[in-house]
N, C-alpha and C. Protein backbone atom coordinates (compact mmCIF):
# COMPACT_ATOMS: atom_id res chain seq x y z
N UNK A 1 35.69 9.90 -4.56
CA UNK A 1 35.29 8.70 -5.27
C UNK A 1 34.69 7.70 -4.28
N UNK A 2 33.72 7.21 -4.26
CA UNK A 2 33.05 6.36 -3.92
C UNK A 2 33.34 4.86 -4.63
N UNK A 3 33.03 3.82 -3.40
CA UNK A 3 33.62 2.51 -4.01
C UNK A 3 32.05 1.44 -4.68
N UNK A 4 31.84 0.95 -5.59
CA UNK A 4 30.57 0.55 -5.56
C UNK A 4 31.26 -1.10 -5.70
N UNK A 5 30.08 -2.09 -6.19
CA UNK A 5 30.22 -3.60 -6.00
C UNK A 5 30.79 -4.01 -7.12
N UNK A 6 31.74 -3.30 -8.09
CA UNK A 6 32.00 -3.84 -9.58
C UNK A 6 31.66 -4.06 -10.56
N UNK A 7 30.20 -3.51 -10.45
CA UNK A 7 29.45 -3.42 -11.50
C UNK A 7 28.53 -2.22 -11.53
N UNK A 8 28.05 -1.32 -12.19
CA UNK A 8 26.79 -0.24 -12.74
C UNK A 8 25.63 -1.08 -12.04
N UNK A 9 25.04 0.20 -11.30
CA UNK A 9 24.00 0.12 -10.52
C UNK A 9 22.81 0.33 -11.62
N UNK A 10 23.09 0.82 -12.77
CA UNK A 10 22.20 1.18 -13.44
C UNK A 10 21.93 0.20 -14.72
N UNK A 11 22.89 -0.43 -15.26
CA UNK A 11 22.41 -1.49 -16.48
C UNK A 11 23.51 -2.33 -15.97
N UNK A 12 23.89 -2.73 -14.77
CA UNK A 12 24.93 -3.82 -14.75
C UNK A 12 25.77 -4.29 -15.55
N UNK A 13 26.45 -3.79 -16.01
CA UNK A 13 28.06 -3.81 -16.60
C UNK A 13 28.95 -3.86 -15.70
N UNK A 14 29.78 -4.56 -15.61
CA UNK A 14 31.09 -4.96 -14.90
C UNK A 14 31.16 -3.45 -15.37
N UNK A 15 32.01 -3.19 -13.75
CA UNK A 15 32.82 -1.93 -13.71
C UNK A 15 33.82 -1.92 -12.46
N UNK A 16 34.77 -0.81 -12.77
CA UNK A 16 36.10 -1.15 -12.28
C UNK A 16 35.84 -0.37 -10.76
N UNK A 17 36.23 -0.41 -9.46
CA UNK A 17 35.67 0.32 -8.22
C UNK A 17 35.62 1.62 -8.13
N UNK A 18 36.49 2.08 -8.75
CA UNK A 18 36.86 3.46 -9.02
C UNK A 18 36.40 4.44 -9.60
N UNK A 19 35.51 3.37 -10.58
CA UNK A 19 35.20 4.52 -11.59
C UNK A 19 33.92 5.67 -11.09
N UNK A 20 33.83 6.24 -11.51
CA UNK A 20 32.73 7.57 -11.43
C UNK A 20 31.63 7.58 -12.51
N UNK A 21 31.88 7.35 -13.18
CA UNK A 21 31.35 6.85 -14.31
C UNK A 21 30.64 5.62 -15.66
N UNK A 22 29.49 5.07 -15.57
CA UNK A 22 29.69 3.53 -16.03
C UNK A 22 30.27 3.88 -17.73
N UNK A 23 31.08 3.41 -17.81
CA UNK A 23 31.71 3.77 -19.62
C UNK A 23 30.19 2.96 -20.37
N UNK A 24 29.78 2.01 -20.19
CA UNK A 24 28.91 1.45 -21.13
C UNK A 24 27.38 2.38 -20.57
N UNK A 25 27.08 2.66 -20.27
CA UNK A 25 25.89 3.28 -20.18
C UNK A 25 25.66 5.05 -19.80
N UNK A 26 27.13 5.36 -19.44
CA UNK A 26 27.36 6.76 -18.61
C UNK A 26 26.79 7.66 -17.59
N UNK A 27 25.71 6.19 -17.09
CA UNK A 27 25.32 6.73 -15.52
C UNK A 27 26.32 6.86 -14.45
N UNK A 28 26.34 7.71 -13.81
CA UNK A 28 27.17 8.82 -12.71
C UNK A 28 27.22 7.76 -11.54
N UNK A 29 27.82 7.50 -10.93
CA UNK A 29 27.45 6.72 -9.93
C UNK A 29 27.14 7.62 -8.60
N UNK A 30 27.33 8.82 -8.41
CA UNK A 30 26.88 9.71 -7.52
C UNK A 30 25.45 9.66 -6.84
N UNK A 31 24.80 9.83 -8.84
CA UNK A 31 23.62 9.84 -8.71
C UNK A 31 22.50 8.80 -8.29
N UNK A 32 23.44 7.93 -8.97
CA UNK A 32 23.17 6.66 -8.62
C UNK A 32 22.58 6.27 -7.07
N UNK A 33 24.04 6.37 -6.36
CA UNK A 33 23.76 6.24 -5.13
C UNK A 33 22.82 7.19 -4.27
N UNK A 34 22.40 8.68 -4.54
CA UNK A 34 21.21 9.14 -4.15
C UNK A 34 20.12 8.70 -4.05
N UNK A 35 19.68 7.98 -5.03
CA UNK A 35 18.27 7.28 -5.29
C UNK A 35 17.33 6.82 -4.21
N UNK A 36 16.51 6.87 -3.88
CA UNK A 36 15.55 6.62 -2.57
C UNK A 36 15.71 5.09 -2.92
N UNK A 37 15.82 4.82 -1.63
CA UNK A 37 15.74 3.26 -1.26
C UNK A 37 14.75 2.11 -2.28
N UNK A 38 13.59 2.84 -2.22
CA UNK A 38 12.61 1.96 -3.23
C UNK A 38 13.33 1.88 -4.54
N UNK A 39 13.45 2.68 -4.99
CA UNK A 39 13.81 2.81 -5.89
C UNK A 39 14.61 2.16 -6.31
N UNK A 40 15.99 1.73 -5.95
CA UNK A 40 17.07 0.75 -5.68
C UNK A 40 16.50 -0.71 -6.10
N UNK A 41 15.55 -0.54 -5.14
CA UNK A 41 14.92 -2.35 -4.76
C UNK A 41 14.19 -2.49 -5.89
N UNK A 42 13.33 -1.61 -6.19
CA UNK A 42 12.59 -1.67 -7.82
C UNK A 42 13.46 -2.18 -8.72
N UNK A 43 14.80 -1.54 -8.77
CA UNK A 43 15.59 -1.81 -10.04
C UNK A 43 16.41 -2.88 -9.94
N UNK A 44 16.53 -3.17 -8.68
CA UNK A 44 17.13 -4.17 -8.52
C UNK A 44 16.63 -5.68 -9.27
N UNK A 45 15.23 -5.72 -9.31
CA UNK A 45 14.29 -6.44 -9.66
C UNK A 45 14.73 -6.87 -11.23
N UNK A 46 15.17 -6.10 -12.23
CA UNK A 46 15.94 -6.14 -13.26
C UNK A 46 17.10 -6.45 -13.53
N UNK A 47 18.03 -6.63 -12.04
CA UNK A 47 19.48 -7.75 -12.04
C UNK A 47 19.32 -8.96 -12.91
N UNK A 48 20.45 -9.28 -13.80
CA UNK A 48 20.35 -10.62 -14.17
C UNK A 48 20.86 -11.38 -13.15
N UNK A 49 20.95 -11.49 -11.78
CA UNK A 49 21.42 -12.55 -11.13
C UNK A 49 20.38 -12.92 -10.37
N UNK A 50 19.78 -13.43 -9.75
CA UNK A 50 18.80 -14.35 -9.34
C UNK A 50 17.99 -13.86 -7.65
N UNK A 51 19.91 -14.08 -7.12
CA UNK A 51 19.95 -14.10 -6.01
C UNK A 51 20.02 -12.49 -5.90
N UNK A 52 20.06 -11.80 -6.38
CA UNK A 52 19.95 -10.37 -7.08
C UNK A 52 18.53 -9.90 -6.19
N UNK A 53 17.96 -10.37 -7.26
CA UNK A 53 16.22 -9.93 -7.82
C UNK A 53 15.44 -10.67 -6.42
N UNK A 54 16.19 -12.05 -6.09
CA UNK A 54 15.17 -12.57 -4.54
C UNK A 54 15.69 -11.43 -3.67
N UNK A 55 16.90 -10.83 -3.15
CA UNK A 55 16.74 -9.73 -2.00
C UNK A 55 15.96 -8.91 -1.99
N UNK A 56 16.03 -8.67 -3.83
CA UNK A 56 15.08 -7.25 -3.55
C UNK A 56 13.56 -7.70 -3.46
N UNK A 57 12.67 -8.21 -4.02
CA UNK A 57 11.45 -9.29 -3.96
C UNK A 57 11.42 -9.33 -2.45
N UNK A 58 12.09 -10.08 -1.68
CA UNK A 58 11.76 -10.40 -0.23
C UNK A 58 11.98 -8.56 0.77
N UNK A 59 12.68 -7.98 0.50
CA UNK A 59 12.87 -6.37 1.15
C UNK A 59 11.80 -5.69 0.75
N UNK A 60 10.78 -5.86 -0.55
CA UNK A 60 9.92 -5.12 -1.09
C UNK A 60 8.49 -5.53 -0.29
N UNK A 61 8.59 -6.78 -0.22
CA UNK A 61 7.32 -7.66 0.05
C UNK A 61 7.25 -7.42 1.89
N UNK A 62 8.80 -6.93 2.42
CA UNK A 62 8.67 -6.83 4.00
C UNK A 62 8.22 -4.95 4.01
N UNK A 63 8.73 -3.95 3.06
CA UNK A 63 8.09 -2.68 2.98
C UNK A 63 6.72 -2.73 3.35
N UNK A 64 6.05 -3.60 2.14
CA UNK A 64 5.00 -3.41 2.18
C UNK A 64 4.11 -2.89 1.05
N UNK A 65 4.61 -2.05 0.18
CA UNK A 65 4.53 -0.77 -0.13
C UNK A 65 3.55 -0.92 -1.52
N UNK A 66 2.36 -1.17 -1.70
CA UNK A 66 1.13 -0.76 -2.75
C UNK A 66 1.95 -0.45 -4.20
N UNK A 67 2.91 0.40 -3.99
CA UNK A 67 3.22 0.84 -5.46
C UNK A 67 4.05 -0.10 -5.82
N UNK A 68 4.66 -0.49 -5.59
CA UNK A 68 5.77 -1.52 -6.35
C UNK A 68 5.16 -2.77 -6.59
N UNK A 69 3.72 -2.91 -6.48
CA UNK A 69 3.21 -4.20 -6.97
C UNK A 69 3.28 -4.51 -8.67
N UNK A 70 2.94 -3.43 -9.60
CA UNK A 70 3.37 -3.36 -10.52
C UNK A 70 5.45 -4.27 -11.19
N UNK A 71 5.53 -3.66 -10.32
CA UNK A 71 7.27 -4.27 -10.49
C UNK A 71 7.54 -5.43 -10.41
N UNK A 72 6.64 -5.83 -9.16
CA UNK A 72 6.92 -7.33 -9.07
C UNK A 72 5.96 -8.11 -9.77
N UNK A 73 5.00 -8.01 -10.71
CA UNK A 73 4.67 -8.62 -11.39
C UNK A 73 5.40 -8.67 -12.87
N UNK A 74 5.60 -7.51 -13.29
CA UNK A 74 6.35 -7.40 -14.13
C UNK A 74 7.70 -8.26 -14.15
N UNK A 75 8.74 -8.27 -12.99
CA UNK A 75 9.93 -9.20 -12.34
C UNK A 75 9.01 -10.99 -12.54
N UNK A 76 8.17 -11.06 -12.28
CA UNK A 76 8.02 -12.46 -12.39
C UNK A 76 7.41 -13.01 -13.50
N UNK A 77 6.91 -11.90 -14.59
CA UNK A 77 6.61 -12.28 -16.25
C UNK A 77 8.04 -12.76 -16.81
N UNK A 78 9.04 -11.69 -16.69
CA UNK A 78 10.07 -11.77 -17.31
C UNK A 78 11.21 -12.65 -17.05
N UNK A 79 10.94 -13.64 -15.82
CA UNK A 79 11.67 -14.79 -15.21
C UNK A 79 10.88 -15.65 -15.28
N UNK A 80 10.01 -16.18 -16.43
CA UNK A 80 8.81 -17.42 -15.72
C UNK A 80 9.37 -18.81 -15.42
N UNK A 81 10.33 -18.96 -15.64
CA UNK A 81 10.54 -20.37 -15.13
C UNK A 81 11.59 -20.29 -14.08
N UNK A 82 11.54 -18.94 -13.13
CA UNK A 82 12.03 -19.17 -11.88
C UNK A 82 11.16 -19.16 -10.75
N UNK A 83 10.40 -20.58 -10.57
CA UNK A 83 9.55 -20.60 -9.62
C UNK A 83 8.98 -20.12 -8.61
N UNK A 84 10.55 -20.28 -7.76
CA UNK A 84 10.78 -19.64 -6.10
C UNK A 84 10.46 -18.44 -6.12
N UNK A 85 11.09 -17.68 -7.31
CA UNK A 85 11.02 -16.39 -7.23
C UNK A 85 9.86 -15.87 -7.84
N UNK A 86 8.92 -16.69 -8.28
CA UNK A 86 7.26 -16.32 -8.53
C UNK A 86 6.73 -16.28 -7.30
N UNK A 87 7.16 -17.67 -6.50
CA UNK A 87 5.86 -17.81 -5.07
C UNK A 87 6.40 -16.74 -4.28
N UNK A 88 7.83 -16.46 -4.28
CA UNK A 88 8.25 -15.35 -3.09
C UNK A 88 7.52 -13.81 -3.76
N UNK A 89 7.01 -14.11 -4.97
CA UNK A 89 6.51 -12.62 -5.70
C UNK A 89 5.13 -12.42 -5.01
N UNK A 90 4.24 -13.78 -4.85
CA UNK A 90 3.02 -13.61 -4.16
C UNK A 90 3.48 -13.48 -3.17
N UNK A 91 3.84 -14.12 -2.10
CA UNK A 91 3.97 -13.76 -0.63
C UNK A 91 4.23 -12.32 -0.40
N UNK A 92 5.08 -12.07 -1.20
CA UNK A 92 5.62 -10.15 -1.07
C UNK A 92 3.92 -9.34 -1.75
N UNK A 93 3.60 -10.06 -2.45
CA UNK A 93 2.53 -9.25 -2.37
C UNK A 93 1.25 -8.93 -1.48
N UNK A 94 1.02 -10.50 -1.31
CA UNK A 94 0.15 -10.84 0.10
C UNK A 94 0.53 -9.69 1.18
N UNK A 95 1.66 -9.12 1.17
CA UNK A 95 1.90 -8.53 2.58
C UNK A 95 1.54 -7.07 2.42
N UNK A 96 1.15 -7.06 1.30
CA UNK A 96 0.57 -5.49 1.30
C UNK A 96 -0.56 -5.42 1.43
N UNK A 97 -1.43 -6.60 2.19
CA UNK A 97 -2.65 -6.32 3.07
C UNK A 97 -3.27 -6.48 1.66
N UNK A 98 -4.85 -5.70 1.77
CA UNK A 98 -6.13 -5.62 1.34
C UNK A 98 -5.72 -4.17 0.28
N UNK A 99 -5.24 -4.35 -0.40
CA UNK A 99 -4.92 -3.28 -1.65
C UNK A 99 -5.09 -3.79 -3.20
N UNK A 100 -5.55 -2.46 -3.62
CA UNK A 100 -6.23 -3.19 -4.84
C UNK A 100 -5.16 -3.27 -5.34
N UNK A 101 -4.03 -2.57 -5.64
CA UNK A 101 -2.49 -3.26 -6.12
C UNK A 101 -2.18 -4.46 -6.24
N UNK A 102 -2.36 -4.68 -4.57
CA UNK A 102 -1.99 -6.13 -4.91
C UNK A 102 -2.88 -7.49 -5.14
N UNK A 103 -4.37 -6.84 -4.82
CA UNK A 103 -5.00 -7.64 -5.75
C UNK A 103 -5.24 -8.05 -7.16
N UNK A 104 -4.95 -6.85 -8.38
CA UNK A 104 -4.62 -6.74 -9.41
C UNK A 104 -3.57 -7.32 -9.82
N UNK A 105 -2.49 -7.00 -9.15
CA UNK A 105 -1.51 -7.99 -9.57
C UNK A 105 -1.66 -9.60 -8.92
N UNK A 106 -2.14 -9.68 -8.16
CA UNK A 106 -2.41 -11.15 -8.06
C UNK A 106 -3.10 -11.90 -9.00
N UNK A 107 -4.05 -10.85 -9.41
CA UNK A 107 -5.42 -11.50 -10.48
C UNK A 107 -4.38 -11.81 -12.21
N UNK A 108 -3.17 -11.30 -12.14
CA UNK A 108 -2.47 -11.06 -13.32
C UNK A 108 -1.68 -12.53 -13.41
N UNK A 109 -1.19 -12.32 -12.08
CA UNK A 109 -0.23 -13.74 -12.13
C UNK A 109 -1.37 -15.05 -12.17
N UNK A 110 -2.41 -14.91 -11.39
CA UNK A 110 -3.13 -15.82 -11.59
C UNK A 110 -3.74 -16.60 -12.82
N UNK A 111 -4.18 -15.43 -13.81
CA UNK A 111 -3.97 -15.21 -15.30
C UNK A 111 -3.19 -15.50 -16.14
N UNK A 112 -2.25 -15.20 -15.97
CA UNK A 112 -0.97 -15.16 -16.97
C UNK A 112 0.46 -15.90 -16.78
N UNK A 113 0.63 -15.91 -15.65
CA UNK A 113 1.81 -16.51 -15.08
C UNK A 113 1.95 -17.69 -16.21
N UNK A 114 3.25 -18.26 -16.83
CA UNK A 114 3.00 -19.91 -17.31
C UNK A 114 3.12 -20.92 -16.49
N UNK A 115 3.83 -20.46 -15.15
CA UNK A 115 3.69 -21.56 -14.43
C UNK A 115 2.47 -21.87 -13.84
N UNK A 116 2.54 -23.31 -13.53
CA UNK A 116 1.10 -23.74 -12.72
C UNK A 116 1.22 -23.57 -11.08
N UNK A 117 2.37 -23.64 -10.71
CA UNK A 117 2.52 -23.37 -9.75
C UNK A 117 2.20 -21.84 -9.00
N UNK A 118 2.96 -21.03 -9.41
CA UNK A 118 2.88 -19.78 -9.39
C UNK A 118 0.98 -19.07 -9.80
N UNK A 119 0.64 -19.50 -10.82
CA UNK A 119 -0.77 -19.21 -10.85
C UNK A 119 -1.70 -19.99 -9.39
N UNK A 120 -1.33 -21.27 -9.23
CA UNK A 120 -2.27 -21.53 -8.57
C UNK A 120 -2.10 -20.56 -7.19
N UNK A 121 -0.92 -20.71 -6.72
CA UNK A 121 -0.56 -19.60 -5.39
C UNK A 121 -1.38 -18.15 -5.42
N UNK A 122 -1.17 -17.74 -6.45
CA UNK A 122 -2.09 -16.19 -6.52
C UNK A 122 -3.48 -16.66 -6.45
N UNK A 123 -3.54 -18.03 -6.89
CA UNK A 123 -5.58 -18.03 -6.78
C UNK A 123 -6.02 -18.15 -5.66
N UNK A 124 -4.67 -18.80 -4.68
CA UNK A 124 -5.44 -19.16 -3.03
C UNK A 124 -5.26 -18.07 -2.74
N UNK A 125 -4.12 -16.93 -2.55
CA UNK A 125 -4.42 -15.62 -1.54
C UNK A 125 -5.91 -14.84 -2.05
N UNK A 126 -5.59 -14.77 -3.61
CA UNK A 126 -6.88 -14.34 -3.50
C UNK A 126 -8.04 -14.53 -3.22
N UNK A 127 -8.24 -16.01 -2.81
CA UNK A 127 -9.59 -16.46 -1.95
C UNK A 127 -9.53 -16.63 -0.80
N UNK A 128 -8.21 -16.44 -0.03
CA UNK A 128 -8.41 -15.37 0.84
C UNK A 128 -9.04 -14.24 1.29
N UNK A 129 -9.96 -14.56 2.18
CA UNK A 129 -10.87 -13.36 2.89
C UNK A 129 -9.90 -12.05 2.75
N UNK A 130 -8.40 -12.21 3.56
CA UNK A 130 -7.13 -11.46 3.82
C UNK A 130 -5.93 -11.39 3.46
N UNK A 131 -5.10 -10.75 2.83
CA UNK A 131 -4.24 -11.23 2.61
C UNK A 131 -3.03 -10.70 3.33
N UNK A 132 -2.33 -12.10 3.85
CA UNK A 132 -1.57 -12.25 4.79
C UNK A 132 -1.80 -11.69 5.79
């Protein structure tokens, strides 16, 4: 038995340390814990806790990594009135260089975002020659 943080890695339900099993969703926690690292941080992005979703946002944005730009736009539709965690969504994206990923998703938040804040941030990287 493996000890996890008290809650399902997989739909976050309080869960007891012990268990092997989440009773509310019946993901394995075995399997759970296999999962490639990205992967983790992707889902993490879907925590209801805040301070949750900024580790993974700031660990994603230091990867680097083209594919998970999708995620983090998606993570900052579905939180719009958590600011910080919009501008830390551009900066993490900025850091994936000159990719059309993360230009697309910049052009999205720039678009769509409701905040004004958060839109205007995606409009300066993207007039950026570079990003980051």
């Amino acid at each position: 038995m493996s000890e996890h943080p008290g809650f399902c890695p997989a739909c976050f339900a309080p869960l007891a340390q012990e268990a092997d099993t989440c009773p509310a969703c019946g993901a394995r926690m075995a399997d759970l814990s296999a999962r490639d690292y990205r992967e983790k941080l992707v889902h993490a992005l879907l925590h209801p806790l805040a301070d949750v979703r900024m580790r993974a946002i700031i660990a994603l944005g230091l990867r680097g990594e083209p594919e998970t730009a999708d995620a983090l736009v998606k993570c900052a539709m579905n939180h719009p009135t958590d600011v910080v965690q919009g501008l830390e969504i551009i900066r993490s994206l900025a850091r994936m260089k000159e990719t059309e990923a993360a230009r697309t998703a910049l052009s999205l938040l720039q678009a769509r975002h409701p905040a004004h804040a958060v839109r205007e941030a995606a409009g300066r990287k993207l007039e950026c020659s570079t990003l980051e």
